[in-house]
Protein backbone atom coordinates (compact mmCIF):
# COMPACT_ATOMS: atom_id res chain seq x y z
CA UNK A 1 184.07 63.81 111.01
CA UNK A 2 183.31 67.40 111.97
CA UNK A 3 182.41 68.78 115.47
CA UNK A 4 178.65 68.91 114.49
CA UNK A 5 178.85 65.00 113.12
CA UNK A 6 180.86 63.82 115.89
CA UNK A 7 177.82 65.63 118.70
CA UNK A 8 175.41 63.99 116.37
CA UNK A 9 176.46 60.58 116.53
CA UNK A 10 177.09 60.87 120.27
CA UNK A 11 174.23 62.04 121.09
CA UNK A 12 172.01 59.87 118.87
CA UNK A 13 174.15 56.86 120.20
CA UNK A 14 173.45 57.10 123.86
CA UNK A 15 169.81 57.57 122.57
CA UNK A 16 169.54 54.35 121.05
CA UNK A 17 168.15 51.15 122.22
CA UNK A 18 170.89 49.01 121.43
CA UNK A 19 172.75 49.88 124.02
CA UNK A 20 170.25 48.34 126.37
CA UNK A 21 169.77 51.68 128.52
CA UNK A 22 168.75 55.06 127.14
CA UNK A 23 171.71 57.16 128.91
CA UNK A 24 170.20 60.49 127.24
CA UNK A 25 166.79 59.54 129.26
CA UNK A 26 169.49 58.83 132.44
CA UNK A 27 170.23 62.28 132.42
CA UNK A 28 174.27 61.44 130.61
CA UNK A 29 175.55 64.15 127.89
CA UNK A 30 178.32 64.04 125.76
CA UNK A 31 180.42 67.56 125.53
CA UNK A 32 183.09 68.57 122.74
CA UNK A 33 185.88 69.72 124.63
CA UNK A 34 189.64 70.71 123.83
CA UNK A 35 191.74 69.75 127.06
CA UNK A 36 194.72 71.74 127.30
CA UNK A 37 196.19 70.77 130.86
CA UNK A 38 197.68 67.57 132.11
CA UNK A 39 196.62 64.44 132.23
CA UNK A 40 193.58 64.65 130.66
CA UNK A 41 195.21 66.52 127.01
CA UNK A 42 196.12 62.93 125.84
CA UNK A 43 193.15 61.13 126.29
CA UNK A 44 190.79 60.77 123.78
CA UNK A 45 188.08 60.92 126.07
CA UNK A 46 187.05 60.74 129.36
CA UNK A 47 183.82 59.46 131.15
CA UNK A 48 182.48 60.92 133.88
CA UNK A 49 180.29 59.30 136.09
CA UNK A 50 179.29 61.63 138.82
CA UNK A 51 179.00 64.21 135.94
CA UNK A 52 176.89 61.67 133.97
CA UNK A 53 178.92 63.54 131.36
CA UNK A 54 181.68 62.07 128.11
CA UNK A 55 184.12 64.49 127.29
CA UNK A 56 185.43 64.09 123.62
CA UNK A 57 188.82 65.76 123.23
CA UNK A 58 189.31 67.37 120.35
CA UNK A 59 192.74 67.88 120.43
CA UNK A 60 193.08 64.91 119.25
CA UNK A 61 189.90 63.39 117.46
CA UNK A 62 190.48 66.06 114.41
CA UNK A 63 193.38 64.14 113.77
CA UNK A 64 192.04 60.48 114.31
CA UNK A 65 189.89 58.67 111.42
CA UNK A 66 186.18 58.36 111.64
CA UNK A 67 186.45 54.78 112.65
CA UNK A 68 188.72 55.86 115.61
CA UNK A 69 186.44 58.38 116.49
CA UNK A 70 183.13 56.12 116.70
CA UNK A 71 185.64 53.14 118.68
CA UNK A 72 186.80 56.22 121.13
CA UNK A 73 182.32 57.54 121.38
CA UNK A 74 181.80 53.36 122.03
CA UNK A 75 184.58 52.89 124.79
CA UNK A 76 183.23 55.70 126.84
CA UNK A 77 179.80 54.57 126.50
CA UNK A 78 180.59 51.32 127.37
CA UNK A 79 182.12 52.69 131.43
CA UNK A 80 178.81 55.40 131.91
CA UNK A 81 176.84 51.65 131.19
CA UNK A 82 179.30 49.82 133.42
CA UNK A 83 178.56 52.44 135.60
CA UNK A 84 174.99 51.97 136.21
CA UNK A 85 173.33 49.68 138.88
């Protein structure tokens, strides 16, 4: 997937209803980042919940296969919803 798929999908999947709460309406984003310092250069990506933000790392998810990519958009999606009261 390119950048401009993989902000797509993100973006349209915190948007949808399936995932019970609209996070986009919640005021969440999801940001295409490269992470160059330790710890956070090996993680795919990181959810942030004060932020209301998911960082994807790049680093890494140009080298990962779309699947990977979508599992790694779900998994952080799945703490900003565990998140919320």
């Amino acid at each position: 997937m390119t950048e401009q798929e993989i902000q797509k999908f993100s973006d349209d999947y915190i948007s949808q209803t399936h995932v019970r709460v609209n996070l986009k309406k919640r005021g969440w984003q999801v940001k295409l980042v490269r992470f160059t310092k330790s710890p956070e250069k090996f993680y795919y990506g990181q959810c942030y919940i004060e932020e209301k933000t998911i960082k994807l790392n790049m680093e890494i998810l140009e080298f990962i296969s779309d699947n990977e990519i979508i599992d790694t958009i779900k998994h952080e999606v799945a703490h900003a919803l565990a998140s919320i009261k």
